[in-house]
Protein backbone atom coordinates (compact mmCIF):
# COMPACT_ATOMS: atom_id res chain seq x y z
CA UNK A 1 105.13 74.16 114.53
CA UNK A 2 107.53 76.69 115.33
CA UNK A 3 111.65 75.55 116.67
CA UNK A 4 112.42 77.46 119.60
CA UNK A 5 115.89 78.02 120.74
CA UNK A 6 117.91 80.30 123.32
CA UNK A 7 121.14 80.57 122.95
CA UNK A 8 124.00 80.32 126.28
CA UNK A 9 125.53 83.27 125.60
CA UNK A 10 126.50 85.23 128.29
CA UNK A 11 124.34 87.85 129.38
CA UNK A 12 124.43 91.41 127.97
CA UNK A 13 127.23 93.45 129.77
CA UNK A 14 126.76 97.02 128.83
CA UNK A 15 129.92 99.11 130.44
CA UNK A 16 130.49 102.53 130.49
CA UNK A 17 133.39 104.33 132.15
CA UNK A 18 132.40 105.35 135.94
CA UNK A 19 133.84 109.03 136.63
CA UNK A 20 136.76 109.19 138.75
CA UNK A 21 135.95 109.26 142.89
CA UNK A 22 138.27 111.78 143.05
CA UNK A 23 136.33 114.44 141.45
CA UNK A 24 133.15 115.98 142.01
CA UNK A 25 129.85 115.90 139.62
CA UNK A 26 129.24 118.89 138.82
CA UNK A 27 125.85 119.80 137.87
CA UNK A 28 125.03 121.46 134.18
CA UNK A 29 124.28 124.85 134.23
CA UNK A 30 121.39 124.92 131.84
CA UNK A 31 119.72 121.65 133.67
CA UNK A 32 119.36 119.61 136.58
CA UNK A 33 121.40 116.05 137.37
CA UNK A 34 119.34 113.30 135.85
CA UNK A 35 119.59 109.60 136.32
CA UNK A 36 120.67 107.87 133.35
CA UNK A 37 120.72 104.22 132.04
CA UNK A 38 122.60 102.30 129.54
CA UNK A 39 120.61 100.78 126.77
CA UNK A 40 121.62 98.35 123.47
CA UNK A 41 121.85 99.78 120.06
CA UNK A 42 122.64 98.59 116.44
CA UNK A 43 125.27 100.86 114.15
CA UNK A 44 124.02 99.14 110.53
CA UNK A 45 125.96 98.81 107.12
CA UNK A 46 124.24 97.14 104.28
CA UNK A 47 125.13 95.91 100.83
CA UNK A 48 123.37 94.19 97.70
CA UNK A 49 124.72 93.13 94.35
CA UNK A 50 122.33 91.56 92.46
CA UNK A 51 122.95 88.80 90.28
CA UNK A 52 125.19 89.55 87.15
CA UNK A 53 122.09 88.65 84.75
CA UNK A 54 119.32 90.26 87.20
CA UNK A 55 121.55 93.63 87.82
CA UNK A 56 119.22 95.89 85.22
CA UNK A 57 116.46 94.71 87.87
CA UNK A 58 117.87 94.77 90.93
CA UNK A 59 117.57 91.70 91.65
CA UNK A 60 115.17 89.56 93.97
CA UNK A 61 116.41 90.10 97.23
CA UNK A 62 114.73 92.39 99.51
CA UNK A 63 115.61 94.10 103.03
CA UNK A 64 114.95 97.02 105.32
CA UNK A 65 116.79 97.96 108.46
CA UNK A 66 116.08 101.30 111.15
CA UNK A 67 118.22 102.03 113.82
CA UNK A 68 114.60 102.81 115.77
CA UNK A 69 113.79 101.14 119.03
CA UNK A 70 117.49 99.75 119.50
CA UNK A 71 117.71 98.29 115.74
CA UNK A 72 115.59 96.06 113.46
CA UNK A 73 116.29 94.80 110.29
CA UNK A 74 115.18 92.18 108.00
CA UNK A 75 116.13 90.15 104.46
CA UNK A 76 113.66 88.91 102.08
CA UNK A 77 114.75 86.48 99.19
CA UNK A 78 112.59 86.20 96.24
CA UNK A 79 112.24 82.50 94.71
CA UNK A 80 113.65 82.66 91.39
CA UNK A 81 111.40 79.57 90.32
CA UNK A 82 108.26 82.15 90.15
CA UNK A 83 109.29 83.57 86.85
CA UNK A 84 109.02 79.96 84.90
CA UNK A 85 105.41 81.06 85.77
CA UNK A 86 105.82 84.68 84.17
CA UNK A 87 105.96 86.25 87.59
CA UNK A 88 108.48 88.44 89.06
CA UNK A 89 110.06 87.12 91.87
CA UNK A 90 110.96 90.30 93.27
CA UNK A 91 107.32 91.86 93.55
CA UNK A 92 106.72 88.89 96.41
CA UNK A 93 110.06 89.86 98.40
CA UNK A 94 109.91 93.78 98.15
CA UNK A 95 106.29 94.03 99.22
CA UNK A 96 106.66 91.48 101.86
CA UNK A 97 109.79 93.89 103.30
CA UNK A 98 107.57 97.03 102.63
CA UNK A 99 105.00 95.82 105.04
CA UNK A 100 107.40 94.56 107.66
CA UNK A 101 108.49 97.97 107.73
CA UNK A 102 104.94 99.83 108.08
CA UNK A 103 103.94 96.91 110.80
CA UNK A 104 107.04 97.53 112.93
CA UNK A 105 104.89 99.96 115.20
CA UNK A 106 101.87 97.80 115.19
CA UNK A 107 100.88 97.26 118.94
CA UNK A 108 100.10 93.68 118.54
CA UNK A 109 103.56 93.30 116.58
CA UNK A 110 104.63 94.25 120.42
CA UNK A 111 108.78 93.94 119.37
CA UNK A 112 108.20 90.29 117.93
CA UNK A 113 109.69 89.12 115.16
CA UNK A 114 107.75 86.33 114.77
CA UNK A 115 104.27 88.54 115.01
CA UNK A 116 105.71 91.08 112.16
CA UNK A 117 106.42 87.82 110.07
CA UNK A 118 102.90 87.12 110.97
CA UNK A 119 101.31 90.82 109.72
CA UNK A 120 103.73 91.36 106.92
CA UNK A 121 102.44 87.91 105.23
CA UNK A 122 98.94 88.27 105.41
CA UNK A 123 99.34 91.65 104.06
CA UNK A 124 101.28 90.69 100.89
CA UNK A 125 98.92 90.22 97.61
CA UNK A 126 101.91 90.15 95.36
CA UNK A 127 101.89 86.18 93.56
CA UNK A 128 105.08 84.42 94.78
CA UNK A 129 107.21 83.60 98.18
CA UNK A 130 110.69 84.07 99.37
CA UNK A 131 112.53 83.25 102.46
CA UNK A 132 113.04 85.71 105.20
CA UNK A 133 114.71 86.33 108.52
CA UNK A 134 113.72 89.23 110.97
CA UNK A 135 116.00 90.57 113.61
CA UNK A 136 115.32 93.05 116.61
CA UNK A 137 117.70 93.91 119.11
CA UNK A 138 115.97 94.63 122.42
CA UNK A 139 117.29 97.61 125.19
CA UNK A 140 118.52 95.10 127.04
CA UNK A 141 120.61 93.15 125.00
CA UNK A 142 118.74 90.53 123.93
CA UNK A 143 118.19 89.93 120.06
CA UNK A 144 115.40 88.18 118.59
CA UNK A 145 115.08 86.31 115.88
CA UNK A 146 112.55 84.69 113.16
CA UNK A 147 113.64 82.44 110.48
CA UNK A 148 111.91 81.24 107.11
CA UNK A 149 114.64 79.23 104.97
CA UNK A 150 117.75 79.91 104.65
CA UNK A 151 118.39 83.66 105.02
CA UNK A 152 121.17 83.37 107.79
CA UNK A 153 122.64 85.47 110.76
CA UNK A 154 126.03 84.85 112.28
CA UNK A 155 127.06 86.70 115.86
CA UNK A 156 130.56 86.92 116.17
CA UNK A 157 132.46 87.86 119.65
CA UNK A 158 135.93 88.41 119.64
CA UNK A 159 137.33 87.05 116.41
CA UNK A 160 134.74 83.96 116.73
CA UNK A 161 131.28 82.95 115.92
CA UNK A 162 129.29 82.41 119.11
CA UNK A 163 126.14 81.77 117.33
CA UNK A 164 124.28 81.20 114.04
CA UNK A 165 121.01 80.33 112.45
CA UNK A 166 120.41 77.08 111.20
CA UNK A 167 118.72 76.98 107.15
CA UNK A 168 115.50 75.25 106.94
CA UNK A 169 114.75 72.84 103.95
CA UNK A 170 112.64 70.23 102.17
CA UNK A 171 115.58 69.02 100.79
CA UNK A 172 118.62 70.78 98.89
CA UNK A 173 118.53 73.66 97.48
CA UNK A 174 114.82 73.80 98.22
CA UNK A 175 114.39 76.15 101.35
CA UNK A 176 111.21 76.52 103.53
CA UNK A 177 109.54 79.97 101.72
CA UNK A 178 106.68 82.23 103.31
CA UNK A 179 104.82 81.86 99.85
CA UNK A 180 101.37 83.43 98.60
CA UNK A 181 100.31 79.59 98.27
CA UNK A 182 98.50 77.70 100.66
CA UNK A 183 101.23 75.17 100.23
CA UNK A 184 103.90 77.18 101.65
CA UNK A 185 104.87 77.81 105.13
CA UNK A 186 104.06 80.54 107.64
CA UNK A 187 105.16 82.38 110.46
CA UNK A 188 104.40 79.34 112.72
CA UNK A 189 107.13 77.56 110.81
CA UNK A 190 109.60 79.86 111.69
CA UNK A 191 113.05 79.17 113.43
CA UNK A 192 113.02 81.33 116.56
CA UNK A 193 116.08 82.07 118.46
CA UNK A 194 117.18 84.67 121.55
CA UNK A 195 120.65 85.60 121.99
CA UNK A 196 122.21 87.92 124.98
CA UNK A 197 124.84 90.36 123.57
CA UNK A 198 126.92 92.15 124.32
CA UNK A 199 128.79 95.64 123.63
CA UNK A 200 131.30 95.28 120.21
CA UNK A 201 129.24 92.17 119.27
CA UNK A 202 129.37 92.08 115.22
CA UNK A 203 126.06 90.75 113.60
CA UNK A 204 126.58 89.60 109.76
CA UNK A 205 123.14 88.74 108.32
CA UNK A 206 122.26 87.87 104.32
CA UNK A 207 120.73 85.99 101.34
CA UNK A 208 121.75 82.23 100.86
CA UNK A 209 123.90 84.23 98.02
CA UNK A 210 126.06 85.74 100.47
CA UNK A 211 126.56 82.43 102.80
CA UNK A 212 126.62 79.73 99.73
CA UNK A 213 129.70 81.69 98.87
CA UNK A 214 131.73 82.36 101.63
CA UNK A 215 133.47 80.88 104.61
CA UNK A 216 133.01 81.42 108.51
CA UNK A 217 136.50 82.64 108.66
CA UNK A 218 136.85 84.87 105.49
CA UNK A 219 133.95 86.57 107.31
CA UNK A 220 135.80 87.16 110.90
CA UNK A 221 139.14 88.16 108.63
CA UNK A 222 137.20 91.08 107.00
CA UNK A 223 135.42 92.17 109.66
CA UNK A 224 138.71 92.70 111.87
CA UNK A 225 139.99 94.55 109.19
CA UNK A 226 136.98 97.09 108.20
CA UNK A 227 136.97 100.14 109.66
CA UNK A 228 133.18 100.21 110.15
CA UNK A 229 130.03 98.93 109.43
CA UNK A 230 129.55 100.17 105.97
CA UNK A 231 132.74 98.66 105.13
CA UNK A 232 132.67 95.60 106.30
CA UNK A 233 129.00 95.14 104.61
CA UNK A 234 130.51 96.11 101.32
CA UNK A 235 133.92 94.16 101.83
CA UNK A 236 132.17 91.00 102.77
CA UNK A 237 129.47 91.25 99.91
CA UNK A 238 132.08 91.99 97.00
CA UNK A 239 134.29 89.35 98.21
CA UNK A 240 131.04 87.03 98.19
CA UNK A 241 130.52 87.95 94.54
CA UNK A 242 133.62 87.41 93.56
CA UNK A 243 134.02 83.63 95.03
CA UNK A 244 130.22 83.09 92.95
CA UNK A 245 131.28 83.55 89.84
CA UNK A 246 134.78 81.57 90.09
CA UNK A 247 134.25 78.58 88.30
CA UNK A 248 137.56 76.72 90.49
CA UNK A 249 136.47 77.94 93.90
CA UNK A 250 135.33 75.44 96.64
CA UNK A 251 132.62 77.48 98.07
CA UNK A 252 130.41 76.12 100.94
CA UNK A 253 127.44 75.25 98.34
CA UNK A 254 129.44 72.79 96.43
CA UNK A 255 130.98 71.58 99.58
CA UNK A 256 127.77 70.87 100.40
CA UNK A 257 126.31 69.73 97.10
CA UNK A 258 128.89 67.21 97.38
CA UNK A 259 127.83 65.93 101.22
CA UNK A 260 124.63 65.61 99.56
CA UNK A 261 125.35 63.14 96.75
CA UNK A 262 125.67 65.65 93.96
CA UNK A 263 128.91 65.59 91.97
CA UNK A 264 130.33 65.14 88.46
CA UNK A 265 130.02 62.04 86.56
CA UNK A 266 131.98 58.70 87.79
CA UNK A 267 134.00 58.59 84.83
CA UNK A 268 135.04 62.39 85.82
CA UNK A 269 135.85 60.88 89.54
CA UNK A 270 138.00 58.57 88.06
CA UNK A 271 140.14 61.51 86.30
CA UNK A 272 140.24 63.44 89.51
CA UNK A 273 137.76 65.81 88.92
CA UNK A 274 134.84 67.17 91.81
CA UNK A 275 132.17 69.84 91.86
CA UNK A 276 133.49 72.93 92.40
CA UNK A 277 132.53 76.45 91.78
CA UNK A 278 130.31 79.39 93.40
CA UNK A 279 126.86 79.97 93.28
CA UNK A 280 126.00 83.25 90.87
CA UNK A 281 122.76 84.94 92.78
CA UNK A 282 121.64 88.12 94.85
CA UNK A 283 123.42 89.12 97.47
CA UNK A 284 122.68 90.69 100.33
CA UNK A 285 124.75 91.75 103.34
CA UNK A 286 123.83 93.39 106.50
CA UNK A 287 126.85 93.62 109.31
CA UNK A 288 125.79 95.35 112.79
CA UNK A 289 127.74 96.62 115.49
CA UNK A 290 125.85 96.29 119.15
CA UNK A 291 126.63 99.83 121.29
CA UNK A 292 126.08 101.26 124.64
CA UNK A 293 124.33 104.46 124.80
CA UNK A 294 123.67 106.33 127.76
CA UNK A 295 119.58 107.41 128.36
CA UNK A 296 118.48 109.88 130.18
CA UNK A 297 115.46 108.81 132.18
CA UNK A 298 112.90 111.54 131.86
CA UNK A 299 114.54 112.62 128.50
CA UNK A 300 114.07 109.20 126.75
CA UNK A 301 116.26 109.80 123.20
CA UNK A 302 118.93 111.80 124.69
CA UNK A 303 122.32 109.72 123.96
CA UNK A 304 125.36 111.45 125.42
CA UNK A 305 127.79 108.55 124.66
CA UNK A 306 128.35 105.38 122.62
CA UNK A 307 126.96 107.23 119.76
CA UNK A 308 126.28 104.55 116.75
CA UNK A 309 125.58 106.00 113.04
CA UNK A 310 123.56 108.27 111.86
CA UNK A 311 121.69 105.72 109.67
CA UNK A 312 117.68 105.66 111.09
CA UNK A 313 115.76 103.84 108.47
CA UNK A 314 116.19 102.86 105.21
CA UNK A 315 114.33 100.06 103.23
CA UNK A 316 115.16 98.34 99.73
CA UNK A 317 111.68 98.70 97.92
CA UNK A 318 110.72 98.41 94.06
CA UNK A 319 109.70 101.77 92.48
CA UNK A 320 106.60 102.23 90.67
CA UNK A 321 108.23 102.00 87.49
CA UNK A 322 109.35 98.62 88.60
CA UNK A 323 105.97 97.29 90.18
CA UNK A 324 104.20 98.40 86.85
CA UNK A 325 106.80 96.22 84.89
C-alpha cells in the first residue's frame, strides 16, 4: 500500500513588496488596473555525469524537468542488474521519463504525482525497472511528491534541511524499483509526501549516486555559495563524483554498509582497517529555487516580478541511435 506523509512545515508565505501609501497607483496607459495574485514557481538547474565506465552511453539515469504549471520534474534510475540479462538498463529509465513527460497534461494525471507514476508505467514496454521520484510544485506552495526506491529529495530553508525523503528497500543496496515484471512494485507502493514552502526554499533532488556520495552539510555549504541554480546543480554533482571514486573517503554508503554488518575481514579489524570509499555510479542532480511571481488575473501567464529562469522544459531521453543499440 502506499506511505502517506505531510510534512509540518510552515505554510507557504509568498511576499512581495506592498507600494508605498504615500504614493498614488497610477494606472498604465496602454491598459486598465488589474488585480493580481502571487503564485509559486520553480527556477531549475540540472546535472548528470554518468558513470566513468557507462560515460560513452550516457549512463542509466533518466530525468525531465519544465518550469510549466509552477515546476515539475522527475529522476529515473535504471537497474544496472538488467544487463547480466543482455538488456540495457537505460531503455527502461529513459522511456519511463519520456512518458512522464507526454502524461503531464493528462486530465486524469490532474497535478498528481502519484497518478503520472501510475500512466508513465503502464505505458513503458521497454524490458527492465528503475527507481523514480516525481515532484510538482503546486501555485500555492505546496509540493508533492511520489517515491519508488531510493531516488531522494532534500528541502533546505535557511542553511538547514527541513525535510527529506526516506529510501525504500528490500534490504541493502536493493531498492524498491517500478519494474516491467510482475514482481516489482507500482505506483501504489510509492512514498507520498506534501510539503508547504516557501519563497528562497532550495530543493536538491538525485540518483542514489548523488546521495551515496555526499553529506547533508557539503550540500547546504555549496548551495550558499552558488550563485544560481545551474551552479549549484553542477557544483554539487562534480563534487559527488569526485567523493565516488576516492578510494579513502567515508561517504554515506560505506557509513552505512558498515551499520549494516558489511565491512572488511576480522583479521583487517584487528589491523585497524574499515570500509571506506565512494560509490562509482550515475549521477544525477536537480537543485530548485521556489519564487514568487506576480499573476495577473484575467491575463493568466503575465509575470511582472520574481522572474525565475528562462528554462521551460527539457527532458534527458535516449536518441534513436541509442534505442536501436
Amino acid at each position: 500500500m502506499a506511505a502517506s506523509t505531510a510534512s509540518r512545515l510552515s505554510p507557504p508565505r509568498l511576499h512581495v513588496s506592498s507600494p508605498s501609501p504615500h504614493l498614488p497607483l497610477r494606472r498604465s496607459r496602454l491598459s486598465p488596473l488589474r488585480a493580481a495574485k502571487l503564485e509559486a514557481v520553480l527556477s531549475i538547474g540540472t546535472h548528470l555525469i554518468p558513470h566513468p565506465r557507462k560515460a560513452e552511453t550516457g549512463g542509466e539515469d533518466a530525468f525531465f524537468v519544465t518550469t510549466d504549471a509552477g515546476g515539475v520534474f522527475a529522476i529515473a534510475d535504471g537497474v544496472s542488474g538488467w544487463a547480466e540479462k543482455d538488456v540495457n538498463p537505460a531503455l527502461f529509465s529513459r522511456e519511463l521519463m519520456a512518458h512522464s513527460y507526454t502524461f503531464l497534461k493528462d486530465e486524469e494525471v490532474n497535478h498528481d504525482p502519484q497518478l503520472l507514476l501510475m500512466k508513465a508505467h503502464a505505458a513503458t514496454t521497454s524490458i527492465g525497472s528503475a527507481t523514480v521520484i516525481i515532484a510538482m510544485l503546486e501555485k500555492t506552495g505546496i509540493l508533492k511528491i511520489a517515491s519508488v526506491g531510493d531516488c531522494g529529495l532534500k528541502v533546505i530553508r535557511k542553511g538547514q534541511v527541513m525535510f527529506s525523503t526516506c529510501p525504500q528497500e528490500h534490504y541493502f543496496d536493493c531498492p524498491y524499483q517500478i519494474s516491467s515484471e510482475a514482481i516489482g512494485q507500482t505506483y501504489l507502493d510509492a512514498l507520498v509526501c506534501t510539503v508547504n514552502l516557501m519563497e528562497g526554499d532550495m530543493i536538491v533532488s538525485g540518483s542514489d549516486g548523488f546521495f551515496d556520495n555526499i553529506f547533508d552539510q557539503e550540500i547546504i555549504s555549496v548551495i550558499s555559495e552558488s550563485p544560481g541554480v545551474d551552479e549549484a546543480a553542477k557544483a554539487l554533482a562534480e563534487l559527488a563524483r569526485k567523493h565516488s571514486v576516492d578510494f579513502y573517503f567515508d561517504s554515506p554508503y560505506s557509513m552505512e554498509a558498515r551499520s549494516r554488518g558489511f565491512d572488511v575481514p576480522s583479521w583487517k579489524k584487528v589491523l585497524g582497517a574499515k570500509l571506506i570509499g565512494g560509490k562509482m555510479d550515475d549521477i544525477t542532480v536537480i537543485v530548485a529555487q521556489v519564487k514568487a511571481v506576480m499573476i495577473q488575473d484575467d491575463e493568466g501567464m503575465d509575470r511582472e516580478e520574481g522572474q525565475g529562469n528562462e528554462q521551460g522544459s527539457a527532458i534527458a531521453a535516449p536518441s534513436a541511435e541509442q534505442i536501436e543499440d
